[in-house]
C-alpha atoms as a PDB file:
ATOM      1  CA  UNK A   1       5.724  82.756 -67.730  1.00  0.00           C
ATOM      2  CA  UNK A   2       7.906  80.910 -70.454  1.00  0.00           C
ATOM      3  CA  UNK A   3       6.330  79.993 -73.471  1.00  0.00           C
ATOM      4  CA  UNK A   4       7.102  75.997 -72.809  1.00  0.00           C
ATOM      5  CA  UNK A   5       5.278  76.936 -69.382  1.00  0.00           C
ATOM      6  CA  UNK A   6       2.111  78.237 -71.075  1.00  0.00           C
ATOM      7  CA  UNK A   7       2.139  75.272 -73.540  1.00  0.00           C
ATOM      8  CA  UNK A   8       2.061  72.824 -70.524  1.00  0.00           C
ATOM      9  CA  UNK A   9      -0.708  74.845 -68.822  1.00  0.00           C
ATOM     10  CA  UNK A  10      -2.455  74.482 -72.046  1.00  0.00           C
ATOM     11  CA  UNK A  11      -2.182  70.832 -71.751  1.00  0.00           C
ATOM     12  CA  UNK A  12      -3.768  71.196 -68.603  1.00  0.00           C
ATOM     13  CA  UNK A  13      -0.732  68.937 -66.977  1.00  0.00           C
ATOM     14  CA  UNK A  14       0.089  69.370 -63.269  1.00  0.00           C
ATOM     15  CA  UNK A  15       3.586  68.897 -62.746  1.00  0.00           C
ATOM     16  CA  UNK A  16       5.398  67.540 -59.771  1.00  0.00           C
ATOM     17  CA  UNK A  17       8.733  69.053 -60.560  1.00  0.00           C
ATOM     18  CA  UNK A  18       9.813  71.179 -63.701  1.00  0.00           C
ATOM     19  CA  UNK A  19      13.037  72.374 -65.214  1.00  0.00           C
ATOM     20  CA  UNK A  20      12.765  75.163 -68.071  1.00  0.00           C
ATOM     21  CA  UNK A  21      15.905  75.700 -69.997  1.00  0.00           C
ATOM     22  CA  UNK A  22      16.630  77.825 -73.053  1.00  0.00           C
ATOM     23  CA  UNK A  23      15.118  75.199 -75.671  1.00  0.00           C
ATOM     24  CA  UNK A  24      13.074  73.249 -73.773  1.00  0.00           C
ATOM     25  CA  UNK A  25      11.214  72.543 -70.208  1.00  0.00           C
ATOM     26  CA  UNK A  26      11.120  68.928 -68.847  1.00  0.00           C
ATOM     27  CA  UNK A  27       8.025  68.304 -66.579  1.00  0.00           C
ATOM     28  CA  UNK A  28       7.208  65.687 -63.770  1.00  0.00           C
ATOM     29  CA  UNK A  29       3.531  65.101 -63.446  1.00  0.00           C
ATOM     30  CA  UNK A  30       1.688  62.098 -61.044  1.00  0.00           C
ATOM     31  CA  UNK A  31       2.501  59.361 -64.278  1.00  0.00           C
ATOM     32  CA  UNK A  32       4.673  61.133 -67.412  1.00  0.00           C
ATOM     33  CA  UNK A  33       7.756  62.573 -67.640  1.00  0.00           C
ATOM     34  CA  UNK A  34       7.423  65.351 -70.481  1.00  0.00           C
ATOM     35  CA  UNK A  35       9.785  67.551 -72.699  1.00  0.00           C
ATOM     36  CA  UNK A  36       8.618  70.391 -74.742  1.00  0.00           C
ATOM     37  CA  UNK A  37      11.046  72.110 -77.071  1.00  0.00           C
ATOM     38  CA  UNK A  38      10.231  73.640 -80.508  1.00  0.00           C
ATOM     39  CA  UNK A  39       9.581  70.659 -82.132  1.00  0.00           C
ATOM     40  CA  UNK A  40       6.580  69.698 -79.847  1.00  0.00           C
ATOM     41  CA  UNK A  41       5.995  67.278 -76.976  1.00  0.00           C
ATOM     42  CA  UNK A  42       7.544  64.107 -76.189  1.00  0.00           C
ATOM     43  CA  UNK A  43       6.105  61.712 -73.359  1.00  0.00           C
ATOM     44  CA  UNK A  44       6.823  58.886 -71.388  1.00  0.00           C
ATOM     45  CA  UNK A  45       5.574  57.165 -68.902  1.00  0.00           C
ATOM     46  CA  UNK A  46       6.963  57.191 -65.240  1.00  0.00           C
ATOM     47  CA  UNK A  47       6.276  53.183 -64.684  1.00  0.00           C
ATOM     48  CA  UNK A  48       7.874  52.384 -67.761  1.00  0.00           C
ATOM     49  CA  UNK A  49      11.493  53.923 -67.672  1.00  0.00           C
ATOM     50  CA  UNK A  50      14.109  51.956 -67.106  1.00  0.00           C
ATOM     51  CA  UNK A  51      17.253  53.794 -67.266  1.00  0.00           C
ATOM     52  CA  UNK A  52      18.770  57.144 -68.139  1.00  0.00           C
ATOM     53  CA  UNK A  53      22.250  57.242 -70.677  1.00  0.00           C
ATOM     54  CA  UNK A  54      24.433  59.399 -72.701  1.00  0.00           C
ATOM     55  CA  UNK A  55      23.062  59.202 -76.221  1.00  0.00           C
ATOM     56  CA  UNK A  56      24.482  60.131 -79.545  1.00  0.00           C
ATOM     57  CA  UNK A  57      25.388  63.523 -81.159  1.00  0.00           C
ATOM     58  CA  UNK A  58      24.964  65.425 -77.158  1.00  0.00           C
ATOM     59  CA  UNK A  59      21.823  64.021 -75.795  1.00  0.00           C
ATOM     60  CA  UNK A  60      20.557  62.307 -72.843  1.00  0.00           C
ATOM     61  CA  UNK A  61      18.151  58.865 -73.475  1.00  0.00           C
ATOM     62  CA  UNK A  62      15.702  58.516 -70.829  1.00  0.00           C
ATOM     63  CA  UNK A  63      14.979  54.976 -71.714  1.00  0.00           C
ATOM     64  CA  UNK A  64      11.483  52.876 -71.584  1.00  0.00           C
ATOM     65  CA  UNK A  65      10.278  49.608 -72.581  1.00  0.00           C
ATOM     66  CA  UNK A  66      10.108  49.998 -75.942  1.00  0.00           C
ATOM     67  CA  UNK A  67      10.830  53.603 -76.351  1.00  0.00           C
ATOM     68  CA  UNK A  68      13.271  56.521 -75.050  1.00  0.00           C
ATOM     69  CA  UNK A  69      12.941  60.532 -74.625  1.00  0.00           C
ATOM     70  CA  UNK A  70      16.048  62.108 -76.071  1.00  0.00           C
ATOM     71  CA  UNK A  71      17.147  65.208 -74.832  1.00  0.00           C
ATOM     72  CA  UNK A  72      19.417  67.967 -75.576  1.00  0.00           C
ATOM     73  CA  UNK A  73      21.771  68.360 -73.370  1.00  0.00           C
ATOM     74  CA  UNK A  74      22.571  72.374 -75.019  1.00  0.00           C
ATOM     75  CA  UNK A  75      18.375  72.442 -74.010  1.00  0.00           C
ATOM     76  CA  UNK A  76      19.691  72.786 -70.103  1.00  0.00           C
ATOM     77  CA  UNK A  77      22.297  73.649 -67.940  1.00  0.00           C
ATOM     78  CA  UNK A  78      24.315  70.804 -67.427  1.00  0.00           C
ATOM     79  CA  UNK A  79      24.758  70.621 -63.846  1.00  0.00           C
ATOM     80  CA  UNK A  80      20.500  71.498 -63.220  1.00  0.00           C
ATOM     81  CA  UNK A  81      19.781  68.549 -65.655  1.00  0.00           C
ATOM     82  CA  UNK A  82      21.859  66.162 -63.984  1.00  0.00           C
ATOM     83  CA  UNK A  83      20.044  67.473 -60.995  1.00  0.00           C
ATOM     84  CA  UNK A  84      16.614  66.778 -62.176  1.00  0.00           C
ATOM     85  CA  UNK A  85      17.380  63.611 -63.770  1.00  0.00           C
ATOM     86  CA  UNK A  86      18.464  62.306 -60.175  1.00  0.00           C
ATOM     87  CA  UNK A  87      15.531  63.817 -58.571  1.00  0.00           C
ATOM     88  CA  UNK A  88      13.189  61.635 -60.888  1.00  0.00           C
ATOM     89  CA  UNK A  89      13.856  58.512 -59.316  1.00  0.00           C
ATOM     90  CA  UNK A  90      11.427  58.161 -56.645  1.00  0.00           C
ATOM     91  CA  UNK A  91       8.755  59.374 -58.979  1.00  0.00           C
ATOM     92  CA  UNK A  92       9.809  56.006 -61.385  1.00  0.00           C
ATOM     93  CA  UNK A  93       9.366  53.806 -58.119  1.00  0.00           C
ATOM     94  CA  UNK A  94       6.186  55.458 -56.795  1.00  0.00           C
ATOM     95  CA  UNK A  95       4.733  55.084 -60.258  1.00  0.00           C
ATOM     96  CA  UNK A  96       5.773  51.892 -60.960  1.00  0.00           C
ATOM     97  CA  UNK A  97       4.410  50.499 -57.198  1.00  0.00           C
ATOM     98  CA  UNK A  98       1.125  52.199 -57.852  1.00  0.00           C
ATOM     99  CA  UNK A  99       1.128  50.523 -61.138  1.00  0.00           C
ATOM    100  CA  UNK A 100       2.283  47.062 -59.523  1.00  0.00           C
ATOM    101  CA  UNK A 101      -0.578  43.991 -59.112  1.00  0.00           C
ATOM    102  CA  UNK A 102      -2.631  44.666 -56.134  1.00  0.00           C
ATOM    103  CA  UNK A 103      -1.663  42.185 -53.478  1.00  0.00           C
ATOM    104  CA  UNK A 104      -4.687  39.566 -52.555  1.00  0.00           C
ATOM    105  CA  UNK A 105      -7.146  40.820 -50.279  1.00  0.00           C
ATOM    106  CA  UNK A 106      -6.710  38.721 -46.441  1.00  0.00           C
ATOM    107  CA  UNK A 107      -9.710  36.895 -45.561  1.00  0.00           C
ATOM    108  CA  UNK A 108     -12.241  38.962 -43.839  1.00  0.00           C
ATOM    109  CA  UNK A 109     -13.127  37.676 -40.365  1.00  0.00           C
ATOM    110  CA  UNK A 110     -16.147  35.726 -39.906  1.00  0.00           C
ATOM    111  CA  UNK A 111     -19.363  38.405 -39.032  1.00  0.00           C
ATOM    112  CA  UNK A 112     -19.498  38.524 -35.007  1.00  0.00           C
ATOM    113  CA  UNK A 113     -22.904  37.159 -33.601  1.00  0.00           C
ATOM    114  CA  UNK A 114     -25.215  40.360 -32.386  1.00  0.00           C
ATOM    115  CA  UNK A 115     -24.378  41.300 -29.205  1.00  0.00           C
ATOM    116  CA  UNK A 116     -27.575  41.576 -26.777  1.00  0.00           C
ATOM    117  CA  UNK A 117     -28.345  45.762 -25.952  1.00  0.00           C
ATOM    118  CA  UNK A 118     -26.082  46.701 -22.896  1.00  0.00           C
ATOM    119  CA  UNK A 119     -29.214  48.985 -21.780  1.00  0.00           C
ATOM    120  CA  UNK A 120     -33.215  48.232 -23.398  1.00  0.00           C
ATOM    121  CA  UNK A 121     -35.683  50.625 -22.734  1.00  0.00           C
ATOM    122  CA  UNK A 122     -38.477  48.932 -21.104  1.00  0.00           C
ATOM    123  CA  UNK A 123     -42.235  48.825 -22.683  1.00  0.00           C
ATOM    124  CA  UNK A 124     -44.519  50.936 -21.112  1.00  0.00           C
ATOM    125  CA  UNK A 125     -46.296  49.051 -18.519  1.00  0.00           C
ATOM    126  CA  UNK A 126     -49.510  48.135 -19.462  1.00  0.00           C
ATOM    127  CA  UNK A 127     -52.482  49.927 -17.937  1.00  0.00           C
ATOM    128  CA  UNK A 128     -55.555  47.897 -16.103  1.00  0.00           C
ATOM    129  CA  UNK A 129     -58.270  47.972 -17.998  1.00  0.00           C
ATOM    130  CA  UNK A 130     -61.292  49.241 -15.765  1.00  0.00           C
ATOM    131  CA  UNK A 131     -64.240  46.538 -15.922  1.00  0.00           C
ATOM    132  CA  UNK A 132     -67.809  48.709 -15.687  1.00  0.00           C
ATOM    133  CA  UNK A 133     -70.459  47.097 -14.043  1.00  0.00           C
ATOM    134  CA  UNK A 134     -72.419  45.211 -16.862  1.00  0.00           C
ATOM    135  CA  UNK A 135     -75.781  47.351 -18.002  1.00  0.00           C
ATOM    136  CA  UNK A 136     -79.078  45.867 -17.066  1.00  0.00           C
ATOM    137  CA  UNK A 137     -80.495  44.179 -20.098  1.00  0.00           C
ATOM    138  CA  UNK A 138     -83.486  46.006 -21.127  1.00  0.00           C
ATOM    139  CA  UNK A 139     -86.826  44.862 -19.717  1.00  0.00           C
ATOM    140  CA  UNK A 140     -88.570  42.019 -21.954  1.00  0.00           C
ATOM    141  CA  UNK A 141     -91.355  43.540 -23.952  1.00  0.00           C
ATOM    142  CA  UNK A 142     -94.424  42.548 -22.258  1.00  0.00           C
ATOM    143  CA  UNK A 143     -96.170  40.337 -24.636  1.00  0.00           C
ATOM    144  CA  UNK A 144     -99.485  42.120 -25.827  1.00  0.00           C
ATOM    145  CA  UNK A 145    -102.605  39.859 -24.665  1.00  0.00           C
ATOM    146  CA  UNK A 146    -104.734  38.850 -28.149  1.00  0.00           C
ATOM    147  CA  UNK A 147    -107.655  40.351 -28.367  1.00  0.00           C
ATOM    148  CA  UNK A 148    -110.743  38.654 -27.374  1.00  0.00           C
ATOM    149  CA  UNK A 149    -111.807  35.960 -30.282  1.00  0.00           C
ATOM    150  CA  UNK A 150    -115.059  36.945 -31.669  1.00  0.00           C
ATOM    151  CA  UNK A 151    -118.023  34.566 -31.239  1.00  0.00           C
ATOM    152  CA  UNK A 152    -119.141  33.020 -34.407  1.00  0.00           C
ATOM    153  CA  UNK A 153    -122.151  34.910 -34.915  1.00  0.00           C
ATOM    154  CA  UNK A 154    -125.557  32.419 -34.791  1.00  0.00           C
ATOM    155  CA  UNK A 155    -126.627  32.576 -38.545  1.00  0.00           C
ATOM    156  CA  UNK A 156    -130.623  32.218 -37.478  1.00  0.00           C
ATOM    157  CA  UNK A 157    -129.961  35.195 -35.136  1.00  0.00           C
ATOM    158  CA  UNK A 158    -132.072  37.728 -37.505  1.00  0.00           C
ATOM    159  CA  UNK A 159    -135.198  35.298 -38.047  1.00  0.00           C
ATOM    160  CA  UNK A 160    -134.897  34.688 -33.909  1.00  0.00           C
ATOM    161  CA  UNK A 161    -135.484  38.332 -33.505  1.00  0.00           C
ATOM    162  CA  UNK A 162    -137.923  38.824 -36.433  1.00  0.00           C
ATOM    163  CA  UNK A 163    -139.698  35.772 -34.505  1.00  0.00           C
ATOM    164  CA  UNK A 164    -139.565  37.349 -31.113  1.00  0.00           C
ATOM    165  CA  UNK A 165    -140.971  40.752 -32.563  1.00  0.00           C
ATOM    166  CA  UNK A 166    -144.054  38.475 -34.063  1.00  0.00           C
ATOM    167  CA  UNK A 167    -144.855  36.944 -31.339  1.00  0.00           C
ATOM    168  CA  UNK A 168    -144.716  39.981 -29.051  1.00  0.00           C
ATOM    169  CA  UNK A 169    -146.678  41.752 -31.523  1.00  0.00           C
ATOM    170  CA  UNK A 170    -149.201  38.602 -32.022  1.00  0.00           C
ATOM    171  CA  UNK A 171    -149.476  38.718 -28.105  1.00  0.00           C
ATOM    172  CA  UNK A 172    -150.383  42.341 -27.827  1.00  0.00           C
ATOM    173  CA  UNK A 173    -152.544  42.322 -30.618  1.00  0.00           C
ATOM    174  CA  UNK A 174    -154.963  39.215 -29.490  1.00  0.00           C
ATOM    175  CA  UNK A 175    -155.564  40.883 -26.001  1.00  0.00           C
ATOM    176  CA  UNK A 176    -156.049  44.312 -27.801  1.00  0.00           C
ATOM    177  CA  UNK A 177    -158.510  42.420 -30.163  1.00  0.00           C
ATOM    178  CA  UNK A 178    -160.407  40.793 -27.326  1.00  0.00           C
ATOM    179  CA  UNK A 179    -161.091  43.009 -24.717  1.00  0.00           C
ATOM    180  CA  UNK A 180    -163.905  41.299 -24.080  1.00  0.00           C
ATOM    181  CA  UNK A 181    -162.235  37.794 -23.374  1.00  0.00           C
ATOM    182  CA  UNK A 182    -161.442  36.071 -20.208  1.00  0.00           C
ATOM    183  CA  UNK A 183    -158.659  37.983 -18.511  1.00  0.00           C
ATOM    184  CA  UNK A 184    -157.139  35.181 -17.159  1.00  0.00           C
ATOM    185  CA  UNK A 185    -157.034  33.688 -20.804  1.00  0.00           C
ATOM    186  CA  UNK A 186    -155.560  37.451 -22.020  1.00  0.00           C
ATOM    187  CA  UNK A 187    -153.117  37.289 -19.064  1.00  0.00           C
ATOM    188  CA  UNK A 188    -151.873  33.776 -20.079  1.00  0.00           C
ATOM    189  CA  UNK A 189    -151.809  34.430 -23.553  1.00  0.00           C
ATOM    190  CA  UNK A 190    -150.182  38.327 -23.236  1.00  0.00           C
ATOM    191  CA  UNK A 191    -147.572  36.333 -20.654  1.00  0.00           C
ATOM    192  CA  UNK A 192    -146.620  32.983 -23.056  1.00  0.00           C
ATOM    193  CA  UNK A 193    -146.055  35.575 -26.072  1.00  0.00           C
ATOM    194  CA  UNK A 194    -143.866  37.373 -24.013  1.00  0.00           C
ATOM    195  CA  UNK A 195    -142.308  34.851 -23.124  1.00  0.00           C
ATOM    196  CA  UNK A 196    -141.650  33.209 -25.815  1.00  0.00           C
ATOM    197  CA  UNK A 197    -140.675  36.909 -27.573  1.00  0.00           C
ATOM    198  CA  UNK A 198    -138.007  36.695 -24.559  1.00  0.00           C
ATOM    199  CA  UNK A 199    -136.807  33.175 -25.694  1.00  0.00           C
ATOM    200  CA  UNK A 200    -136.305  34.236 -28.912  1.00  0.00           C
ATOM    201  CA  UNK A 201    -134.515  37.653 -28.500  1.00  0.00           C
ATOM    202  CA  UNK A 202    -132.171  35.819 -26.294  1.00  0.00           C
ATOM    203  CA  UNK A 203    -131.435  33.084 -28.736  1.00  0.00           C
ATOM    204  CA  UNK A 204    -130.960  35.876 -31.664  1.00  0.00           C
ATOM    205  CA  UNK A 205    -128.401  37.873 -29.394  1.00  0.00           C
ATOM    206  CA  UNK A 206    -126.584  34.672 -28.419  1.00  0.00           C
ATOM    207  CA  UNK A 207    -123.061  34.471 -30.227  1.00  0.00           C
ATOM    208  CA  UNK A 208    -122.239  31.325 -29.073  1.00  0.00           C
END
């Protein structure tokens, strides 16, 4: 490798086309045209030439816009520059039409409608639901009966019985007395206490 070759790989350029000579190299890359020689690098860019001449004092102008590359022509072999010089036309017009205004977009066509599904997968049918026999409703409760309303309990029941007890005890204690007496009058008297001892209990015990 020629040390114009190892200064371009230094510059990390990627030429195209290249043409080393014995004071110089002249490189193509995708947008420059350069030329290294001893006194360092000279670029210009591929869109802008515009023309390549015979210059003064044995050179070659590669002319630009507002610039030009001179080269040596004692930097080359005559006939393999002339070569290369003609070989960097369609590099100029590739550049320059990548370079050009991008032509207008044409209108996009109006968004198609949706298309219905050539093939759906049906739902899954829908399984019968199984109706079970409705449950029995649980028995009603059967109503507890209320218990029995206690009688009011007869205030004068105690005295009744106290009473009864008397008069039973009266009764007993008049025939006991009078053993002597008419039994008939005993009998009837013994019988009326009783009975009215009976009357008495009965009314006592009464709760209603």
């Amino acid at each position: 490798m020629g040390k114009y070759e190892a200064e371009l790989a230094r510059l990390g350029e990627r030429p195209l086309a290249q043409l080393e000579g014995p004071e110089g190299l002249l490189a193509v890359t995708e947008t420059a045209l350069l030329f290294l020689s001893d006194q360092g690098v000279q670029r210009l860019e591929l869109a802008r030439i515009r023309r390549v001449t015979r210059g003064e004092g044995g050179t070659v102008l590669v002319q630009g816009d507002a610039e030009a590359l001179s080269i040596p022509l004692k930097a080359f072999p005559l006939e393999e520059l002339k070569a290369f010089l003609e070989g960097l036309k369609p590099h100029v017009a590739r550049a320059k039409k990548a370079t050009a205004a991008p032509r207008p977009e044409p209108p996009k066509p109006p968004a198609q409608e949706a298309k219905a599904p050539v093939w759906e997968e049906e739902p899954p049918a829908k399984t019968p639901s199984v109706e079970l026999a409705p449950e029995e409703p649980p028995p009603a409760p059967t109503p507890t009966p209320p218990p029995p309303a206690q009688g009011t309990r007869n205030p004068l029941a105690l005295p009744l019985r106290l009473l009864a007890l008397l008069t039973l005890a009266y009764a007993v204690g008049l025939a006991a007395t009078h053993p002597d007496a008419d039994p008939w009058v005993l009998g009837g008297v013994v019988l009326g206490g009783l009975t009215l001892a009976l009357t008495a209990w009965s009314s006592a015990t009464s709760s209603r």
